[in-house]
Protein backbone atom coordinates (compact mmCIF):
# COMPACT_ATOMS: atom_id res chain seq x y z
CA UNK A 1 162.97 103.00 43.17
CA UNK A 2 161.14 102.84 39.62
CA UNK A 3 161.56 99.85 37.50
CA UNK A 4 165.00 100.42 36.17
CA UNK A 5 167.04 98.59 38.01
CA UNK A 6 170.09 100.34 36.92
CA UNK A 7 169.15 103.38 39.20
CA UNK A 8 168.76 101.14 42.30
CA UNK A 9 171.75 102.99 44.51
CA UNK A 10 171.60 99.55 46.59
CA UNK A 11 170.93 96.48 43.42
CA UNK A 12 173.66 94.08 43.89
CA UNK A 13 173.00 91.90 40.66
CA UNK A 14 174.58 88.73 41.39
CA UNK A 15 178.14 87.26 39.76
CA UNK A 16 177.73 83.91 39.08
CA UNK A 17 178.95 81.09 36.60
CA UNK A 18 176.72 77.91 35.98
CA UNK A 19 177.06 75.88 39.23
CA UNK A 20 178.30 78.85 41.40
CA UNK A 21 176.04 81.57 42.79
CA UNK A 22 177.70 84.28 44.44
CA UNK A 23 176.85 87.31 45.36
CA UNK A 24 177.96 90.84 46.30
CA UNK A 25 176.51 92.09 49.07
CA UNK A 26 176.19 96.60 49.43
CA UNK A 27 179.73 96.18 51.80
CA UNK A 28 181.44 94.30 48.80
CA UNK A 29 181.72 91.03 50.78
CA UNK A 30 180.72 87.85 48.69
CA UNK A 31 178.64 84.95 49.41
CA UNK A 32 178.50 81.72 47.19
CA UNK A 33 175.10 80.50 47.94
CA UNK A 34 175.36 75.93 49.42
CA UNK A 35 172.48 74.41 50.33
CA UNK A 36 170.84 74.95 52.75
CA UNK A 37 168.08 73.17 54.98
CA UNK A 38 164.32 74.89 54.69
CA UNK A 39 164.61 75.06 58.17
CA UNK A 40 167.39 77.25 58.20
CA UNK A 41 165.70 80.16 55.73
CA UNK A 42 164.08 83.26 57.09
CA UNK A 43 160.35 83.26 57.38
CA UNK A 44 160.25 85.80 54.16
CA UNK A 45 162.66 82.98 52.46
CA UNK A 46 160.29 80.25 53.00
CA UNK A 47 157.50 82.07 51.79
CA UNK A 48 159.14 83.57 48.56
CA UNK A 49 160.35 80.04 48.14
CA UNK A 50 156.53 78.41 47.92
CA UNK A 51 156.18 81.10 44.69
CA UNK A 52 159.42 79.33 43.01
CA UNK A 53 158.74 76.34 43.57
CA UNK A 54 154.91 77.04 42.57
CA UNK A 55 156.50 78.35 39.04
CA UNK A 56 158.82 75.43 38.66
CA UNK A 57 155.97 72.72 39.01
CA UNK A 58 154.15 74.12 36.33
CA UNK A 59 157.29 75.27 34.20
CA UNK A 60 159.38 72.03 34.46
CA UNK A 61 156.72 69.29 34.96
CA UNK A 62 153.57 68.10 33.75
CA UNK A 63 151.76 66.57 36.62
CA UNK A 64 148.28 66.37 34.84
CA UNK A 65 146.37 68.55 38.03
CA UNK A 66 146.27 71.41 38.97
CA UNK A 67 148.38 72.66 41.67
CA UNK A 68 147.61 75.09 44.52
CA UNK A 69 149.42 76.78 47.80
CA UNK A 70 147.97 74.24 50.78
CA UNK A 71 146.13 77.30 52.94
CA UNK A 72 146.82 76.99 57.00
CA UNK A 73 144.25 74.78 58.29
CA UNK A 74 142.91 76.78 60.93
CA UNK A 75 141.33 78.98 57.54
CA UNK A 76 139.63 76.32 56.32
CA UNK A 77 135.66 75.99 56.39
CA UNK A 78 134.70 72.71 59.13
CA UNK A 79 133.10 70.00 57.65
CA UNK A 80 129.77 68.93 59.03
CA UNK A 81 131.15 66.00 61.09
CA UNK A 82 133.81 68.63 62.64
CA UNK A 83 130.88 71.23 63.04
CA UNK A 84 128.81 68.34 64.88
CA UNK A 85 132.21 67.48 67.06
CA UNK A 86 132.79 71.40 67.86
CA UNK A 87 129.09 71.68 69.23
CA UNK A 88 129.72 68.63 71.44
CA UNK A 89 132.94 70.30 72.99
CA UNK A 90 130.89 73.44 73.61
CA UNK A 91 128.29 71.92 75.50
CA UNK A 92 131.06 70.09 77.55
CA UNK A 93 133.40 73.08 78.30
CA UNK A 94 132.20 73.57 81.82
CA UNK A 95 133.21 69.50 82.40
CA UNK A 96 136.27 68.99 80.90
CA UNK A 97 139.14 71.50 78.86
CA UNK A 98 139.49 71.95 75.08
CA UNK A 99 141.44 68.90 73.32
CA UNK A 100 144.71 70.14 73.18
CA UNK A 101 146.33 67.84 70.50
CA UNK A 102 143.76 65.39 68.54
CA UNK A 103 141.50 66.08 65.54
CA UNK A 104 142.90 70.00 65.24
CA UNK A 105 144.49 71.49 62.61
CA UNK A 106 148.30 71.57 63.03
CA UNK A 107 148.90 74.47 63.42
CA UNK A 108 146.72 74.74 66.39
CA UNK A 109 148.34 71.98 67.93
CA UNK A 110 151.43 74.12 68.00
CA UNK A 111 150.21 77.13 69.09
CA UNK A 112 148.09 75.41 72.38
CA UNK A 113 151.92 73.78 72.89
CA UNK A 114 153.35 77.46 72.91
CA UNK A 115 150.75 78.64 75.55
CA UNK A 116 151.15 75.23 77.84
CA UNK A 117 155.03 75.78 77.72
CA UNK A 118 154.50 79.30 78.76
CA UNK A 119 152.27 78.37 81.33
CA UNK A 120 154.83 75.75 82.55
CA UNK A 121 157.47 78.44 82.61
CA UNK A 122 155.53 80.97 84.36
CA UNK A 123 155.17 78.38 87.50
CA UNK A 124 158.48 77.73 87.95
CA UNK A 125 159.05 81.71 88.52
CA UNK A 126 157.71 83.62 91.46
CA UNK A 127 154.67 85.47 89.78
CA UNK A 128 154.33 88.97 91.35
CA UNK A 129 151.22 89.00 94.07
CA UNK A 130 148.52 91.16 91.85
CA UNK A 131 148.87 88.87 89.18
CA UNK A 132 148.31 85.88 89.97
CA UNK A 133 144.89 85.58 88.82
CA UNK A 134 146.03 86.52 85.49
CA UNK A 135 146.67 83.86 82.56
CA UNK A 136 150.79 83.62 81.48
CA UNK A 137 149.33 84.45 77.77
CA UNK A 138 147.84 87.28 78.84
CA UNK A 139 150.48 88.51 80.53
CA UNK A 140 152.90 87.82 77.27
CA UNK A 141 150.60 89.98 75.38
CA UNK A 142 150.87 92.94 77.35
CA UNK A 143 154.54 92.73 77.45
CA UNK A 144 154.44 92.57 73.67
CA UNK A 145 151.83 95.44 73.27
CA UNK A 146 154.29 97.77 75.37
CA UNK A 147 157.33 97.06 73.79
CA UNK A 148 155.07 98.18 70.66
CA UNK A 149 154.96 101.77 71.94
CA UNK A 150 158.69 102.34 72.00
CA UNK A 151 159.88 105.39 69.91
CA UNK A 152 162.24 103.54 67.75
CA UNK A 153 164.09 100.21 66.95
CA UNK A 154 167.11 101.89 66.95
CA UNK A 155 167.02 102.31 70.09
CA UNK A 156 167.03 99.13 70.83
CA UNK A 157 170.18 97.53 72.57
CA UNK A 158 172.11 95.37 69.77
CA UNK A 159 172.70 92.86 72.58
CA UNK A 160 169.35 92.02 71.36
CA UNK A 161 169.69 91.50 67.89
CA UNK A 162 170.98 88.29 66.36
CA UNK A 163 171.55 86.61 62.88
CA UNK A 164 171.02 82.96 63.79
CA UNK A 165 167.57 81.17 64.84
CA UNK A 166 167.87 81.55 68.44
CA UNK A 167 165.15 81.02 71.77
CA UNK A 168 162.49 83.47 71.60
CA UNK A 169 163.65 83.81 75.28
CA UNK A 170 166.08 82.93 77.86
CA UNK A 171 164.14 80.10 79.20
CA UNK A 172 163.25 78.30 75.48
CA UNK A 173 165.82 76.37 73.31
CA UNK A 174 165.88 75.05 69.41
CA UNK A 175 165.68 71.93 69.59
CA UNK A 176 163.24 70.36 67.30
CA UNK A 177 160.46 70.02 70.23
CA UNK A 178 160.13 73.63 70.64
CA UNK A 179 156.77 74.65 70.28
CA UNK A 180 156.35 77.02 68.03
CA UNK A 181 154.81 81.00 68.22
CA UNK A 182 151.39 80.91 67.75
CA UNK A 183 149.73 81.81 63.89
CA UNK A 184 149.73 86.14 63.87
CA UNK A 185 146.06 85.76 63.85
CA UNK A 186 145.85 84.57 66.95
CA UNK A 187 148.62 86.88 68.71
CA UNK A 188 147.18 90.45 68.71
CA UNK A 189 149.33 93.28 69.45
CA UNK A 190 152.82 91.36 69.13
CA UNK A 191 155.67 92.98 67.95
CA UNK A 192 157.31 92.72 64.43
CA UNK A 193 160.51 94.26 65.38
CA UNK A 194 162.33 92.05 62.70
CA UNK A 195 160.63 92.34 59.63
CA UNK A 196 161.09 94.63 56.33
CA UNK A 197 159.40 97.53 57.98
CA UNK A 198 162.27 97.25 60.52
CA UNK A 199 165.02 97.69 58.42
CA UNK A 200 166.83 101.70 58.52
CA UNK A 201 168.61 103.38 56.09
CA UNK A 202 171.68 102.07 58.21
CA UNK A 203 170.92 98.35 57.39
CA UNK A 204 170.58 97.70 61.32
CA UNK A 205 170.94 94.69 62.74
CA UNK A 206 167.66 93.08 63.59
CA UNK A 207 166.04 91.85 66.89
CA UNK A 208 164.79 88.04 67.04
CA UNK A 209 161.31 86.72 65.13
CA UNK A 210 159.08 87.21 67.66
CA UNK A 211 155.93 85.91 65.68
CA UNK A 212 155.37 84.50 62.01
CA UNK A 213 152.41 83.92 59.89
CA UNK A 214 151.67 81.03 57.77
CA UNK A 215 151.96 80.71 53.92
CA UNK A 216 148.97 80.80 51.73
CA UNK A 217 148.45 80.62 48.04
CA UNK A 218 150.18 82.75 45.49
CA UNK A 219 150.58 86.11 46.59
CA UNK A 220 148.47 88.86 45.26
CA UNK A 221 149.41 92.93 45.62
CA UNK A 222 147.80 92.42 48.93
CA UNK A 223 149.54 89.50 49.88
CA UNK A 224 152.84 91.23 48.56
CA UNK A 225 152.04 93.89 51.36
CA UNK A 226 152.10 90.62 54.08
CA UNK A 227 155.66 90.44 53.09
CA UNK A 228 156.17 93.70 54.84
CA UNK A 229 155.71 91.76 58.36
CA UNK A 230 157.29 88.47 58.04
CA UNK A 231 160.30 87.47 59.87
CA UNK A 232 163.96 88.05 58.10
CA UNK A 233 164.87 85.52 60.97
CA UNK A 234 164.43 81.58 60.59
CA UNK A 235 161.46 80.52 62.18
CA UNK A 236 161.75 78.04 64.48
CA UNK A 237 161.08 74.62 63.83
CA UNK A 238 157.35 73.98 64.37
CA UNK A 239 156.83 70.04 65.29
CA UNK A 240 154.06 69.36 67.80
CA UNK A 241 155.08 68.34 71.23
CA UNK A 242 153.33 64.86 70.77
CA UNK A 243 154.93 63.55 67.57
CA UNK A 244 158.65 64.77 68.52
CA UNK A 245 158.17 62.92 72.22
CA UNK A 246 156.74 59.89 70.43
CA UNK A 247 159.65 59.95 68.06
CA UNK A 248 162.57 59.88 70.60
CA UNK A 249 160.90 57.67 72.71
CA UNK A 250 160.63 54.95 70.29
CA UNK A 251 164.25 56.52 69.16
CA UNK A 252 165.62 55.99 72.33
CA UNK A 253 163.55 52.48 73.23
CA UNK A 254 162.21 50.93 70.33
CA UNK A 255 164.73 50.20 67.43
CA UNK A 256 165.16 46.67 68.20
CA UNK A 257 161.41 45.84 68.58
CA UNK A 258 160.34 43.47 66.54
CA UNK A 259 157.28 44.18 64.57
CA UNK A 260 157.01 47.65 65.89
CA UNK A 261 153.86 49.77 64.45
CA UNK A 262 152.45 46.58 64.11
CA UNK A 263 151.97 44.67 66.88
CA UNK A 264 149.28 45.14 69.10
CA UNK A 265 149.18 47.62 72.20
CA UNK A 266 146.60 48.34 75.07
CA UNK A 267 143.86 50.76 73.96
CA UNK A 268 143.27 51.16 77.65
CA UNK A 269 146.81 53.01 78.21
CA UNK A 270 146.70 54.55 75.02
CA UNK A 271 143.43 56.41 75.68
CA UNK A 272 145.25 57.98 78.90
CA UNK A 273 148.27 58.70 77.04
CA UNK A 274 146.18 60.20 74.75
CA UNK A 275 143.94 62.27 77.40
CA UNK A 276 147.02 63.19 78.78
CA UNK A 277 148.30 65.13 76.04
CA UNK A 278 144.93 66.87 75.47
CA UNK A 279 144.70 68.34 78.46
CA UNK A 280 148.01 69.67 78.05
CA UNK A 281 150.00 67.11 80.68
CA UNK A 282 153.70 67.98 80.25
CA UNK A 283 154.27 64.04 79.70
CA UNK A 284 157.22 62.47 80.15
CA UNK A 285 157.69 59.56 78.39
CA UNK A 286 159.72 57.04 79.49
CA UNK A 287 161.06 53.28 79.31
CA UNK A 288 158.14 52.55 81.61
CA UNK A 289 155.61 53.40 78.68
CA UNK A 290 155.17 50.24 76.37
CA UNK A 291 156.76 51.23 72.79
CA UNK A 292 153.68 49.49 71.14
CA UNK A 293 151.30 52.26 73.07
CA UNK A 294 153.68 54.90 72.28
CA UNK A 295 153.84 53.60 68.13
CA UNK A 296 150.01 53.75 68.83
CA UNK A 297 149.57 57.09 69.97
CA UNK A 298 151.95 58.30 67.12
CA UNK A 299 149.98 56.33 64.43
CA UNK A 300 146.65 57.94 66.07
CA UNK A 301 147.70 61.62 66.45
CA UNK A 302 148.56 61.30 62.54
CA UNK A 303 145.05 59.31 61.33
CA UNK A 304 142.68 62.21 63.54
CA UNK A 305 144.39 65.31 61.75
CA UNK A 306 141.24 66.89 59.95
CA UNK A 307 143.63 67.19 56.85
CA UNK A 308 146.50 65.41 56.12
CA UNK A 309 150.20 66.16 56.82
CA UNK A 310 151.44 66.05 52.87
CA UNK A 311 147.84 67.91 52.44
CA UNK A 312 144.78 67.38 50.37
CA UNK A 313 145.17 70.03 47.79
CA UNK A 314 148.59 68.54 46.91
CA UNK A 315 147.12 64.66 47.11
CA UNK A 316 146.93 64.22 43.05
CA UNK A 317 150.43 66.10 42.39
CA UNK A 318 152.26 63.58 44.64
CA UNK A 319 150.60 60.62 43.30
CA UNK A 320 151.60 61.97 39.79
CA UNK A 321 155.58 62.27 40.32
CA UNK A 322 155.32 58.32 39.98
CA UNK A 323 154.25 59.01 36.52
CA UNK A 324 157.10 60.62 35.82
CA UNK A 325 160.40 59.28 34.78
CA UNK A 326 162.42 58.14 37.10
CA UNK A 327 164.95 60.97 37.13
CA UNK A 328 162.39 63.79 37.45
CA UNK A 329 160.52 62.20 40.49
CA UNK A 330 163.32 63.14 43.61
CA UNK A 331 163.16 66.96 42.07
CA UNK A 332 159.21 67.25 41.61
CA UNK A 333 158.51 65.70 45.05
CA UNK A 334 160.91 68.44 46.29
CA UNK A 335 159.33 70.69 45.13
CA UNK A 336 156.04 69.89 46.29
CA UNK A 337 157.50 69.71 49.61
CA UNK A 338 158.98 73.10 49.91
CA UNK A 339 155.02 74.30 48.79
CA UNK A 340 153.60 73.11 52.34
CA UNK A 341 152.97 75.24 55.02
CA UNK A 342 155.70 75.62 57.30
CA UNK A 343 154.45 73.69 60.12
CA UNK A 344 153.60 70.60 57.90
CA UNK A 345 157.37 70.87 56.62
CA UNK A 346 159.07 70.49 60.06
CA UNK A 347 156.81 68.06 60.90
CA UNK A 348 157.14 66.04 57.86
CA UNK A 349 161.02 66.41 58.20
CA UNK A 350 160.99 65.09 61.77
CA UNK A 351 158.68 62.18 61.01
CA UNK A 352 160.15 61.07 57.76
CA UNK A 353 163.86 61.31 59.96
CA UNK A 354 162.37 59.02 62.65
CA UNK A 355 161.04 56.68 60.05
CA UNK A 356 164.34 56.38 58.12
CA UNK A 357 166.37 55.63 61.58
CA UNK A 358 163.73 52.99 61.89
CA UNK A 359 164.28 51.52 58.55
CA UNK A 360 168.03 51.80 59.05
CA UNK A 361 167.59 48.99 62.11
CA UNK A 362 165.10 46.82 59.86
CA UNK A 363 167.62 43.93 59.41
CA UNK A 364 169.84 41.46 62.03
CA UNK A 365 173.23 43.06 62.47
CA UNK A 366 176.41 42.31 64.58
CA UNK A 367 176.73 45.15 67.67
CA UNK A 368 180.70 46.05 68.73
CA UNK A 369 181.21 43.18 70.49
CA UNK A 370 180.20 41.10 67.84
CA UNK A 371 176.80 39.56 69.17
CA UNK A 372 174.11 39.46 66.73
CA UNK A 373 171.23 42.55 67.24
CA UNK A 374 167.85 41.40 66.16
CA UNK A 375 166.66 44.11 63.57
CA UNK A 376 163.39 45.16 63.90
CA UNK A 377 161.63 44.19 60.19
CA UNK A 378 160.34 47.40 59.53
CA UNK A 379 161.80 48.17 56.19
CA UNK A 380 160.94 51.72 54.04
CA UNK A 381 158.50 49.64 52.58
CA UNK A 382 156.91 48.34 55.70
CA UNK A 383 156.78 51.40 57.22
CA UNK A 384 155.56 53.19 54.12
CA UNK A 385 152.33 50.65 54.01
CA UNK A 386 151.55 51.44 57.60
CA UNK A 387 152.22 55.43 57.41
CA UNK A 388 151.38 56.15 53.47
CA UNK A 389 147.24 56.22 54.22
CA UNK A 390 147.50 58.79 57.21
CA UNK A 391 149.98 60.78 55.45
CA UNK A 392 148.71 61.38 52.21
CA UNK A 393 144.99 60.90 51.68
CA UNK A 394 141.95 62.83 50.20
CA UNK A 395 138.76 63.64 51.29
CA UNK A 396 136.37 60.10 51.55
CA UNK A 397 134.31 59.26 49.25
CA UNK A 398 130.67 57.72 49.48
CA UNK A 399 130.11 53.76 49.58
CA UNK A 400 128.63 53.89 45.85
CA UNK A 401 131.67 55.90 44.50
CA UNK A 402 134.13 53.52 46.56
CA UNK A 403 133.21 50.84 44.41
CA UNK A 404 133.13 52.17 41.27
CA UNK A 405 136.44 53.64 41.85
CA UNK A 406 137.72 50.81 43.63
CA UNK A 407 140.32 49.51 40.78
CA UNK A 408 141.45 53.43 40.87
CA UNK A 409 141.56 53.26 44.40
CA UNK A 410 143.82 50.49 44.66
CA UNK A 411 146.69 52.08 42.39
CA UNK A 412 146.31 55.31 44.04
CA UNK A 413 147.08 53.02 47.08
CA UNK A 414 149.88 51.75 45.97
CA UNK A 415 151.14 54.61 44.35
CA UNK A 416 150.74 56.34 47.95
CA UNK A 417 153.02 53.66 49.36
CA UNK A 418 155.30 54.04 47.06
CA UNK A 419 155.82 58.13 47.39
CA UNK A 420 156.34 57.73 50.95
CA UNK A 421 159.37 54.89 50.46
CA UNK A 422 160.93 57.11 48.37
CA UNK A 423 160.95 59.89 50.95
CA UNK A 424 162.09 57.71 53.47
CA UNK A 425 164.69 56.81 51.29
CA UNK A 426 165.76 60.34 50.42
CA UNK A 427 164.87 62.43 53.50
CA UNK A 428 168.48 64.04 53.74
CA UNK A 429 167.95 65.73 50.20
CA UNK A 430 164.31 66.26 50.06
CA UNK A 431 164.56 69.13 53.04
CA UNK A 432 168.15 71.09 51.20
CA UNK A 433 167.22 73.78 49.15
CA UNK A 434 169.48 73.95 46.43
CA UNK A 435 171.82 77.13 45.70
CA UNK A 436 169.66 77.73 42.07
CA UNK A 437 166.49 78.39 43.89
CA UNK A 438 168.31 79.99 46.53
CA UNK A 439 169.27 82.14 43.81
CA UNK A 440 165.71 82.71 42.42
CA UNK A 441 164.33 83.69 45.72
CA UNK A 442 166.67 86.09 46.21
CA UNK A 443 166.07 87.45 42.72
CA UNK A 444 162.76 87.84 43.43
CA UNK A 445 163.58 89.55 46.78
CA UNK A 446 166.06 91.81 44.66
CA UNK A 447 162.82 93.08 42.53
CA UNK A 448 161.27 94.35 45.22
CA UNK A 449 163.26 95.14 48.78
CA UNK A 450 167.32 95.51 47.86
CA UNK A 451 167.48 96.11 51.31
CA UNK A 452 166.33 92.59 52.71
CA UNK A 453 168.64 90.95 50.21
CA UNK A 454 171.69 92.55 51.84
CA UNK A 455 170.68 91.81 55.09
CA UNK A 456 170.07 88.06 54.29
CA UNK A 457 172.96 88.30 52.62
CA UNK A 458 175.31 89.27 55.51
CA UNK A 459 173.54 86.92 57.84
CA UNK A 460 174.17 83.94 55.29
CA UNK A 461 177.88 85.27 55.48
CA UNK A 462 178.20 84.90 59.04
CA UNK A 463 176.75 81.11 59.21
């Protein structure tokens, strides 16, 4: 298409005034960009939006670090102690399965809940006689690999294709707990049916995502090429079986108990709980199940992650929006949000939405019938002091440097405390993406695949 935008036969610059960002899409129908959850942006949108919100940080605000993409963390290199723990499984594989949940990079945890639900699914059908030595996952991937070799997407039935973020199939749903597709390094021969490759010179409608991949650092030309295979659907949202069960449980069971996170629980029924899960148990919890083991269990699954959920390259940058003035801090913690991997996102957003409905039942209150309801004394701040170290921590340092640093260490403490409040606080407007960075993704869309932006276009149109 060259660089001149003026011969693009399908550029549709945008018409906007300050405030209101609309566009023309190529069949003249206009959309004035809202906000808009992450959660609700395409895979490509989400990954075009880490690079805006990369620029901003640096543009807008002087955080005193430097600031890096958070990489997936099945890429990074083990650390000794992990190497040690990896050897240990190894030798034990023949006694007991794989942990399924604990000390594993998140996005891991995900995928082993994908393959367990598919497992799960595949019992409660009748699986055909020749197959039933075969593993559900295996079986998946063939399916996937021979939908590959069709002759075209076009001829693919449009009953098919859809705009919103729907089940990957008839048997899943979108609800938060959905586990979500495994990382596209660890699903060979799956499809990419909805991607930018995908799109004809009649703008077709697109099938479902049927796998994603997971944001790294800024992209180079090669990266740019990755582009070509991520989804133009939303992904769904990826939030480990564990944490979302945990989180309606003590939803559902816990609001009005006093001291909760804090008080005590049995280490004995934890431990099972927690066996439970890593052997990939489809556990049900219920009122039966203390809420102090179930707090527990939550608080445990979130301390054993090998790297943090608000991530260790990004520790510094969101100890320094405190430094900041007051004003600036909601917009640069927003922004460092919207750089973390996708997984760590939804999983953030789900915790930090628990953790405010917790806070919201902190104090006594007065129930329909006007009896007094105990509140539970968990305040943002309460809950921040408990959650802030497992959250957002860096790697550990050695005795000797603990207690030379340990004056630094002590207002890094409470400055960690304090960055978590304020999300608790603000948790609604922290996951919106604003229609001026809407805008600026697009724009950088526009620069390089007209095409897409249409097609987002229209499906923002019909929402």
């Amino acid at each position: 298409l060259g660089d001149d935008r003026s011969q693009r036969p399908n550029a549709f610059p945008p018409l906007y005034s300050q405030g209101d960002f609309t566009w023309n899409s190529q069949s003249g129908r206009s959309v004035r960009l809202t906000p808009t959850a992450i959660q609700s942006l395409s895979e490509l949108e989400r990954v075009r939006l880490q690079e805006v919100a990369f620029n901003r940080l640096h543009q807008d605000y002087d955080l005193g670090c430097q600031i890096t993409i958070p990489k997936d963390g099945q890429k990074r290199k083990k650390s000794l102690r992990r190497k040690l723990d990896s050897l240990a499984k190894e030798k034990n594989k023949d006694k007991e399965c794989a942990p399924q949940a604990f000390g594993m990079a998140l996005s891991q945890v995900i995928a082993n809940d994908r393959t367990q639900r598919q497992r799960q699914d595949s019992l409660r059908q009748d699986p055909p006689p020749r197959d039933e030595h075969k593993d559900p996952s295996d079986l998946v991937s063939s399916i996937l690999q021979f939908a590959t070799k069709r002759p075209s997407n076009k001829e693919l039935s449009s009953s098919n294709s859809s705009l919103s973020s729907t089940s990957e199939t008839a048997n899943e749903s979108t609800s938060p707990n959905t586990p979500e597709p495994a990382p596209r390094t660890r699903r060979r021969g799956a499809m990419s049916v909805d991607s930018i490759t995908d799109l004809d010179d009649n703008q077709s409608r697109l099938l479902e995502a049927l796998q994603l991949s997971l944001p790294s650092e800024v992209p180079s030309k090669k990266e740019k090429h990755r582009d070509k295979k991520l989804s133009l659907n939303p992904i769904y949202r990826q939030v480990p079986r564990l944490v979302d069960s945990c989180c309606r449980h003590l939803e559902k069971y816990g609001l009005q108990t006093v001291g909760i996170f804090r008080v005590g629980s049995s280490k004995k029924r934890v431990r099972q709980l927690r066996e439970e899960f890593d052997r990939g148990v489809d556990v049900r919890l219920d009122k039966e199940h203390s809420v102090h083991d179930v707090a527990a269990l939550l608080k445990e699954f979130l301390r054993d992650m090998p790297d943090p959920l608000l991530t260790k390259e990004l520790y510094t940058a969101f100890i320094n929006t405190m430094l900041l003035d007051c004003e600036e801090q909601p917009s640069a913690t927003q922004l460092l949000i919207y750089l973390l991997p996708a997984c760590n996102c939804d999983t953030l957003h789900r915790l930090l939405q628990f953790l405010a409905t917790v806070a919201s039942h902190a104090h006594d209150s007065l129930d329909k019938d006007g009896r007094q309801v105990t509140g539970n004394k968990m305040t943002a701040l309460n809950l921040a002091t408990i959650f802030g170290p497992n959250l957002l921590h860096k790697q550990k340092s050695s005795d000797k440097e603990f207690s030379v640093q340990s004056s630094a260490r002590a207002e890094e403490s409470t400055a960690v405390i304090a960055v978590l409040q304020r999300m608790i606080a603000a948790f609604h407007s922290l996951f919106m993406v604003p229609p001026d960075i809407q805008n600026e993704v697009l724009m950088s869309l526009l620069e390089t695949d007209p095409d897409v932006v249409d097609y987002l276009l229209r499906r923002k149109a019909s929402q």
